[in-house]
Protein backbone atom coordinates (compact mmCIF):
# COMPACT_ATOMS: atom_id res chain seq x y z
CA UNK A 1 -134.37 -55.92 -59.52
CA UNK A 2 -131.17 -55.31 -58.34
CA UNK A 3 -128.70 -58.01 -57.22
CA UNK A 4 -127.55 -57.62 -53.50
CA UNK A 5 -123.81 -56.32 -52.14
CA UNK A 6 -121.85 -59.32 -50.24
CA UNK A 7 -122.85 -57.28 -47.14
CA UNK A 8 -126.04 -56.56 -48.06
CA UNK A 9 -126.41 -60.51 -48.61
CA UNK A 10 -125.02 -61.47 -45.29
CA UNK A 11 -127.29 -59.29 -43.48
CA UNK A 12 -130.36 -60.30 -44.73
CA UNK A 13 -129.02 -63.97 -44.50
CA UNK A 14 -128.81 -63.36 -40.74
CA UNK A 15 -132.76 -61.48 -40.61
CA UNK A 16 -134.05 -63.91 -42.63
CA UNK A 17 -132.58 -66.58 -39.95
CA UNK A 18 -134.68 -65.01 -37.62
CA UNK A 19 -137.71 -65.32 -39.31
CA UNK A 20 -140.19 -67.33 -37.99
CA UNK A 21 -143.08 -68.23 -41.07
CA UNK A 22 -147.10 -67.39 -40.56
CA UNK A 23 -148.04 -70.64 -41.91
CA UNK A 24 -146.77 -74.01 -40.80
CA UNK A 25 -146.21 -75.07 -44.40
CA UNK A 26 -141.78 -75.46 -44.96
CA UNK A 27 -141.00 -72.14 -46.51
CA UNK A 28 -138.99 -72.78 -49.29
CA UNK A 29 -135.78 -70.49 -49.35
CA UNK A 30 -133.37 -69.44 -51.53
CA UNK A 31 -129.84 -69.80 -50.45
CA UNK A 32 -127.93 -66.15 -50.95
CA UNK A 33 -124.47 -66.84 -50.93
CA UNK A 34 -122.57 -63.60 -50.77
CA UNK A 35 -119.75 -63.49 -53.52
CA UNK A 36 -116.22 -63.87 -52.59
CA UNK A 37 -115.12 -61.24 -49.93
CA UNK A 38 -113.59 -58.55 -51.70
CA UNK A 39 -111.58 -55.48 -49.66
CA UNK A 40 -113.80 -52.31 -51.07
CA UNK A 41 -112.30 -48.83 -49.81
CA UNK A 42 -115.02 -47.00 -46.97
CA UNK A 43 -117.45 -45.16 -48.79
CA UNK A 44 -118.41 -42.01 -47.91
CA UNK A 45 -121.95 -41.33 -47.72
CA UNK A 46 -123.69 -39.88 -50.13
CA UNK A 47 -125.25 -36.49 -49.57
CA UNK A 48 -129.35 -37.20 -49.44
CA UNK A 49 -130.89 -35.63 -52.77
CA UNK A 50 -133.10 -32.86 -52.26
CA UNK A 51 -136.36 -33.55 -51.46
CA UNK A 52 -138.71 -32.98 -54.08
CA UNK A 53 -141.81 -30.22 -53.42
CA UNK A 54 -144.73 -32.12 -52.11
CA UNK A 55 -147.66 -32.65 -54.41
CA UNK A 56 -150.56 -29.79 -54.28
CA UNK A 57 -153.16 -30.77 -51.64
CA UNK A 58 -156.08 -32.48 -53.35
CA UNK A 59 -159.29 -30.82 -54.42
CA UNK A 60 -161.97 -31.03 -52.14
CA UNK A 61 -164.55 -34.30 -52.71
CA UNK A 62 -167.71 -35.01 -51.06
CA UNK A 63 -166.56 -36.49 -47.29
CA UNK A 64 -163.37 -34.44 -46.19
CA UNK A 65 -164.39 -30.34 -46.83
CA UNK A 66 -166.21 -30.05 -43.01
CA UNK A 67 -164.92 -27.97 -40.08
CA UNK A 68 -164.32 -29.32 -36.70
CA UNK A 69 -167.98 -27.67 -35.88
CA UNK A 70 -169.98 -29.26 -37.96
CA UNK A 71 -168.15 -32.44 -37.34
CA UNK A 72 -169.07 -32.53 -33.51
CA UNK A 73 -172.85 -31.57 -34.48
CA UNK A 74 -173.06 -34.17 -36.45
CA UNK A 75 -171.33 -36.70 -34.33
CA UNK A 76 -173.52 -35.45 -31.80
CA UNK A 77 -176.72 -35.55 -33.66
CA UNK A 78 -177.58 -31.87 -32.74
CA UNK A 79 -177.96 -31.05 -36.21
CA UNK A 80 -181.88 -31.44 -37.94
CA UNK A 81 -181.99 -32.71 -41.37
CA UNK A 82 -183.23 -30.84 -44.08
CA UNK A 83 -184.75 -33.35 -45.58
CA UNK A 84 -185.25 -36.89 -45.58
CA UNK A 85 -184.72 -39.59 -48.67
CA UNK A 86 -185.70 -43.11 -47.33
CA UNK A 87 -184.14 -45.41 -50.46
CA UNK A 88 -186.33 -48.65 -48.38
CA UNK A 89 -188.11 -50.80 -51.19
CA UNK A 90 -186.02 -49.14 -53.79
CA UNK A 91 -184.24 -50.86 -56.59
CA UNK A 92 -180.65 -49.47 -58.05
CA UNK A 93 -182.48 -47.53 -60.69
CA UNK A 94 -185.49 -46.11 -58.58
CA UNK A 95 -182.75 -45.26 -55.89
CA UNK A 96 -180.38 -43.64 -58.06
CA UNK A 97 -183.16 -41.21 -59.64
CA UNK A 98 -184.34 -40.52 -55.99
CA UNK A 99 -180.98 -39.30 -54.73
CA UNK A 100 -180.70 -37.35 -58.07
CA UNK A 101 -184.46 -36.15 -57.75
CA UNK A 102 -183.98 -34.99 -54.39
CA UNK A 103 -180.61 -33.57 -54.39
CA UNK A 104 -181.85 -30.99 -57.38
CA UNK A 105 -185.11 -30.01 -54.88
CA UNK A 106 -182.64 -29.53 -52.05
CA UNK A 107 -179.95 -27.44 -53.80
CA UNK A 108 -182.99 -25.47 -55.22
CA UNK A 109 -184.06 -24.88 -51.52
CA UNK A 110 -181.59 -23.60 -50.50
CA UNK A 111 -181.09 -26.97 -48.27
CA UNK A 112 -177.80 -28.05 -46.43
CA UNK A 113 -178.33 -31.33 -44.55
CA UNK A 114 -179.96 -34.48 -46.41
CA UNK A 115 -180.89 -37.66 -44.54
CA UNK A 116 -180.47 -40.59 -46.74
CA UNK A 117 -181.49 -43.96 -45.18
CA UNK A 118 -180.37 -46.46 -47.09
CA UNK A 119 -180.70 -49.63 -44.66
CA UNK A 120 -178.00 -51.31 -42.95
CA UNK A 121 -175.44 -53.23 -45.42
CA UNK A 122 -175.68 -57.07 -44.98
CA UNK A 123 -173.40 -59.00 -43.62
CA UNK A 124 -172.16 -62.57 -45.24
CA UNK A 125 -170.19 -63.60 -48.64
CA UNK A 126 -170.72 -61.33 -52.29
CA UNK A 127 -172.58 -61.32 -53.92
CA UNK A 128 -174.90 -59.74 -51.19
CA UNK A 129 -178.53 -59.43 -52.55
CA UNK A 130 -179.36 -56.52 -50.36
CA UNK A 131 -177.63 -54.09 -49.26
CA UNK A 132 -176.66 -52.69 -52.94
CA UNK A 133 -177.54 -49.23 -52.85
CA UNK A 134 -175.61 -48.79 -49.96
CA UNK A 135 -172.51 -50.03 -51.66
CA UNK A 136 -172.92 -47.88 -54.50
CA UNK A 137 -174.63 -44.40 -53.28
CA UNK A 138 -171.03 -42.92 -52.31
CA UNK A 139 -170.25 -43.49 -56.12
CA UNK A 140 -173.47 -42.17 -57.23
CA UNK A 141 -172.72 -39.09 -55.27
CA UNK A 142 -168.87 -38.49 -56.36
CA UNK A 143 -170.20 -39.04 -59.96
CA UNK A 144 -173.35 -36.93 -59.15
CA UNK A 145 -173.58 -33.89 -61.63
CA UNK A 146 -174.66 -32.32 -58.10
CA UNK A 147 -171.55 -33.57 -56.75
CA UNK A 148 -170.09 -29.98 -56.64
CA UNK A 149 -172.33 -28.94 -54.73
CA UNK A 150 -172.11 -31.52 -51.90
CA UNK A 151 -169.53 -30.43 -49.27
CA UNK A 152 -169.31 -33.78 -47.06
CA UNK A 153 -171.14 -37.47 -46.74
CA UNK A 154 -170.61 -38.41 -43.40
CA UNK A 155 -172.30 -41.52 -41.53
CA UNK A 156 -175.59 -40.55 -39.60
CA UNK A 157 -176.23 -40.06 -35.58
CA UNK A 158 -177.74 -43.63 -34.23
CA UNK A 159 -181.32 -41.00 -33.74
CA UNK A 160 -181.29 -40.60 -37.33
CA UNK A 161 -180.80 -44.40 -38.26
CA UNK A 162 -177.01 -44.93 -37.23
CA UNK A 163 -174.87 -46.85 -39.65
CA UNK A 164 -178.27 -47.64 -41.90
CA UNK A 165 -177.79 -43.79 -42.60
CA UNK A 166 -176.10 -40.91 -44.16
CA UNK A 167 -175.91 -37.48 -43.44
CA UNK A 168 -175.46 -35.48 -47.15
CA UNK A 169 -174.35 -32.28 -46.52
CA UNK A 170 -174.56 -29.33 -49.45
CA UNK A 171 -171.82 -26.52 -49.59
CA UNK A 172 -173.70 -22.88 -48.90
CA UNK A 173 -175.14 -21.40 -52.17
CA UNK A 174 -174.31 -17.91 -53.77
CA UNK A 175 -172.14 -15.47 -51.62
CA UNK A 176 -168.67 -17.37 -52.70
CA UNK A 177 -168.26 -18.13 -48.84
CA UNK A 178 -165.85 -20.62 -48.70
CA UNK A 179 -166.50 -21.77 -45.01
CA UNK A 180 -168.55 -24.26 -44.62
């Protein structure tokens, strides 16, 4: 870390005077003491770098490859599922084959939109004893060896279950269309 300039120092001696703490415990501080005043020419400032090119956008992953269209369907809960996957009196294991299980069927089908209930998450302190599969199923489906395939999880319409739900929704097979 770099040391501060004397005028650097004195204005963050006068910020820091203005500080007023979060906690009511004494804040213990650190007295900056600029060094002796010493005459420096005016600098002339510096011309800005160049910016460097921004990164490449990132690859499309399950939850952000959706147009505006099927976004408001969705949000509107105008769209029919598929088919349904109700993970209720599943354990991790059970659950995880399920998803798996019926992702393969779907794709096969020629299926786009998946209902997954998985049951609300529950509230309180970890470790939660339900609630798991929830937690985990957007992992499951990133790490899916389907997860190509799937163009968007997005969180269901309250008629299809609401925030105990999940909409999957599978990119268009053959024909190399890239819309969605």
């Amino acid at each position: 870390m770099r040391k501060l300039a004397p005028d650097e120092a004195e204005l963050w001696k006068k910020v820091s005077a203005t500080i007023r703490p979060l906690s009511r415990d004494p804040v213990e501080t650190a007295d900056v003491m600029p060094s002796p005043a010493v005459a420096k020419p005016k600098a002339t400032p510096k011309p800005m770098a160049p910016r460097r090119p921004s990164a490449p956008p990132p690859k499309p992953t399950p939850g952000n490859t959706l147009d505006g269209g099927w976004d408001r369907r969705l949000k509107a809960g105008t769209i029919s599922p598929d088919r349904t996957l109700d993970l209720h009196g599943h354990n991790l294991d059970m659950a995880y084959g399920a998803i798996d299980l019926t992702l393969e069927r779907a794709i096969a089908s020629g299926e786009r939109v998946i209902l997954l209930i998985t049951g609300h998450a529950r509230a309180g302190e970890p470790p939660v004893q339900r609630g798991r599969i929830r937690a985990a199923v957007h992992d499951w489906l990133a790490a899916s060896r389907h997860a190509p395939r799937i163009a968007a999880v997005r969180a269901a319409h309250r008629r299809h279950g609401g925030g105990g739900s999940l909409y999957i929704i599978l990119r268009r097979s053959g024909g190399g269309s890239t819309k969605y």
